[in-house]
Protein backbone atom coordinates (compact mmCIF):
# COMPACT_ATOMS: atom_id res chain seq x y z
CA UNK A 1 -2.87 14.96 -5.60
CA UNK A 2 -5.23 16.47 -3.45
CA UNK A 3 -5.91 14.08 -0.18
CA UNK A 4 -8.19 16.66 1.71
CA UNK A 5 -10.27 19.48 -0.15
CA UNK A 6 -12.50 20.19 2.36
CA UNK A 7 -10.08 21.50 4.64
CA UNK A 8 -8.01 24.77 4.07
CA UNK A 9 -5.06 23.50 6.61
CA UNK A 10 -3.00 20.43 5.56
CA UNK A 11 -1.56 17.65 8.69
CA UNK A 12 2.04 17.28 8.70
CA UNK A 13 1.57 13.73 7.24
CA UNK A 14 -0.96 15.10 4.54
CA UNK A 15 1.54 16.96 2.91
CA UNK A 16 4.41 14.16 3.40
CA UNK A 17 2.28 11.88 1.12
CA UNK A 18 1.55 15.15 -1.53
CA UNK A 19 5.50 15.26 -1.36
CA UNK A 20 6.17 11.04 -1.74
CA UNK A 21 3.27 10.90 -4.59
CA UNK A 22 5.14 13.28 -6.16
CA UNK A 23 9.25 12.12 -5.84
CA UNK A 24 8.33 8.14 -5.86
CA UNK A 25 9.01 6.79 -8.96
CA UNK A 26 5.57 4.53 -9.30
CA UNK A 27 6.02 3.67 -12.65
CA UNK A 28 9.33 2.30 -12.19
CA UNK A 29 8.76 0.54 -8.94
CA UNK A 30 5.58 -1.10 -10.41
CA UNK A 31 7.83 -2.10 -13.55
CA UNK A 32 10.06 -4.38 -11.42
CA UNK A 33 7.57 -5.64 -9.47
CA UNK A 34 4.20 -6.50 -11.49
CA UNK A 35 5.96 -9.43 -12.98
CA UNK A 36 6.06 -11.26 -9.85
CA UNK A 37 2.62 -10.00 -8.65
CA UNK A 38 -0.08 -12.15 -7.89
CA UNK A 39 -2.19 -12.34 -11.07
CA UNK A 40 -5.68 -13.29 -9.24
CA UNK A 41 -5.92 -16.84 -10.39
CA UNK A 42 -7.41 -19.33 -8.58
CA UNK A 43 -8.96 -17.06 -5.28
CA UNK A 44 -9.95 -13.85 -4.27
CA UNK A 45 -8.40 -11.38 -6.89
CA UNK A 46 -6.11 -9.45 -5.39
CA UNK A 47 -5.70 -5.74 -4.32
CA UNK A 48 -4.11 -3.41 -7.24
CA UNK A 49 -0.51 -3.43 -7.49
CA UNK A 50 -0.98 0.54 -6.95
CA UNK A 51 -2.76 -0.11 -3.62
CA UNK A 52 -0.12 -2.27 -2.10
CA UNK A 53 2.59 -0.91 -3.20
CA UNK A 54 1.45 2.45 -1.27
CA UNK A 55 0.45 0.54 1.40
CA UNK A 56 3.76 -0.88 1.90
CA UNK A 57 5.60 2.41 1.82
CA UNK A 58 3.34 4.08 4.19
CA UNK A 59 3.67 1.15 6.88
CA UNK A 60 7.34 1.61 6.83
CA UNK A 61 7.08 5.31 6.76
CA UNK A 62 4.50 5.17 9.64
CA UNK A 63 5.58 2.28 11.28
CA UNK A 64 2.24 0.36 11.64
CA UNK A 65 2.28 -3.36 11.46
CA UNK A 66 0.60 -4.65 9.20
CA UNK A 67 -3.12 -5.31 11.49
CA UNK A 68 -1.98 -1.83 12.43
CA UNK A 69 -1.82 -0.55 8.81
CA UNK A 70 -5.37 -2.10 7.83
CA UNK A 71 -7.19 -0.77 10.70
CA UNK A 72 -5.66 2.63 10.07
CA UNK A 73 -6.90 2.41 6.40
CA UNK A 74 -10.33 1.81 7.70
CA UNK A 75 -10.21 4.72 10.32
CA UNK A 76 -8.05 7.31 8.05
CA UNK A 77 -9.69 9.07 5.31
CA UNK A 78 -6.11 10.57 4.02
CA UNK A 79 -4.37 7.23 4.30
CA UNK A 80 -7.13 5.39 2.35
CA UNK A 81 -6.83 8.45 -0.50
CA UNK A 82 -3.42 7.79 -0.25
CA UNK A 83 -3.47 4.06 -1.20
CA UNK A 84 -6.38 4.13 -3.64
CA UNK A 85 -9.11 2.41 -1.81
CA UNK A 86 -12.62 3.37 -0.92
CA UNK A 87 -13.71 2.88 2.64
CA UNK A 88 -16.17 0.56 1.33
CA UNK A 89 -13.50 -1.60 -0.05
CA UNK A 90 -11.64 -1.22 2.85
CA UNK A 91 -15.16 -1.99 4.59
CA UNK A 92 -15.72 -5.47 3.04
CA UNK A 93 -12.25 -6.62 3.42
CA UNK A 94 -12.67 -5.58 7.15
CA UNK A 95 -15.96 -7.39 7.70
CA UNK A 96 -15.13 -10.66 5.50
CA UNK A 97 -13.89 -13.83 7.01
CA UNK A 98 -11.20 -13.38 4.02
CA UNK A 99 -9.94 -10.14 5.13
CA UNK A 100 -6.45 -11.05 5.77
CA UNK A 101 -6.03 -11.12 1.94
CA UNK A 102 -4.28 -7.91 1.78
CA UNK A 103 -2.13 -8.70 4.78
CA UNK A 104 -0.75 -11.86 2.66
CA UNK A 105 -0.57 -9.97 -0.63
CA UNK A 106 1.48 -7.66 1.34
CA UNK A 107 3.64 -10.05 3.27
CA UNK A 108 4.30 -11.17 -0.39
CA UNK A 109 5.86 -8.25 -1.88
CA UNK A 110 7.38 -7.43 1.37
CA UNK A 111 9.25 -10.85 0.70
CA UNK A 112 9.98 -10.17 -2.70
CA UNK A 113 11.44 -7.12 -2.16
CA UNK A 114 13.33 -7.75 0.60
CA UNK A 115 14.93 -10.61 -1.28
CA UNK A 116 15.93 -8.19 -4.36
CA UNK A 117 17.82 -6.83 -1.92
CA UNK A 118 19.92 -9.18 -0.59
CA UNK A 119 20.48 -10.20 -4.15
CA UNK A 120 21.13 -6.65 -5.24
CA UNK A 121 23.75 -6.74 -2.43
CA UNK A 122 25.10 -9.74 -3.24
CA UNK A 123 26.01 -8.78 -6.54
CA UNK A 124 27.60 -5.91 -5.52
């Protein structure tokens, strides 16, 4: 993953998301997860799986809130790489009267997984 060609010098933070895209295990972490996904039906579809998952992870890594996180995606070309999105994706969302969509497709995995934990712990 390449977040910034045009430079020769990589940020601190650049090269903590080359080293997470690399050791997270996406494939399994969208596994247990994409079953309880939104599936788009009935409203605006909804970001990627991909995009939100990312976005979640950075947030915590980062500690933005979640206004916090989608301004930064707007403002940050390396964040935005990061998560998948275009900035005019990112753009639209902004602008639209709608835009809090990602915030509540967010707040909904956050709940999800926060609730496989407890019940992972629970079990244990």
């Amino acid at each position: 993953m390449t977040l910034n060609s045009d430079r020769h010098t990589q940020t601190r933070r650049e090269r903590f998301l080359i080293e997470m895209d690399q050791v997270v295990p996406w494939k399994g972490l969208i596994a247990l997860i994409e079953p309880h996904y939104p599936k788009g039906e009935g409203g605006r579809p909804p970001y990627p799986l991909m995009a939100i998952l990312r976005m979640h992870l950075m947030q915590n890594w980062f500690g933005y809130s979640d206004p916090e996180m989608e301004e930064s995606l707007y403002e940050t070309t390396i964040l935005r790489h990061f998560a998948g999105l275009c900035l005019e994706c990112c753009r639209r969302r902004i602008i639209d009267p709608g835009a809090d969509a990602m915030l509540t497709q967010h707040r909904s995995l956050k709940s999800e997984m926060q609730q496989r934990v407890r019940r992972s712990k629970q079990g244990q």
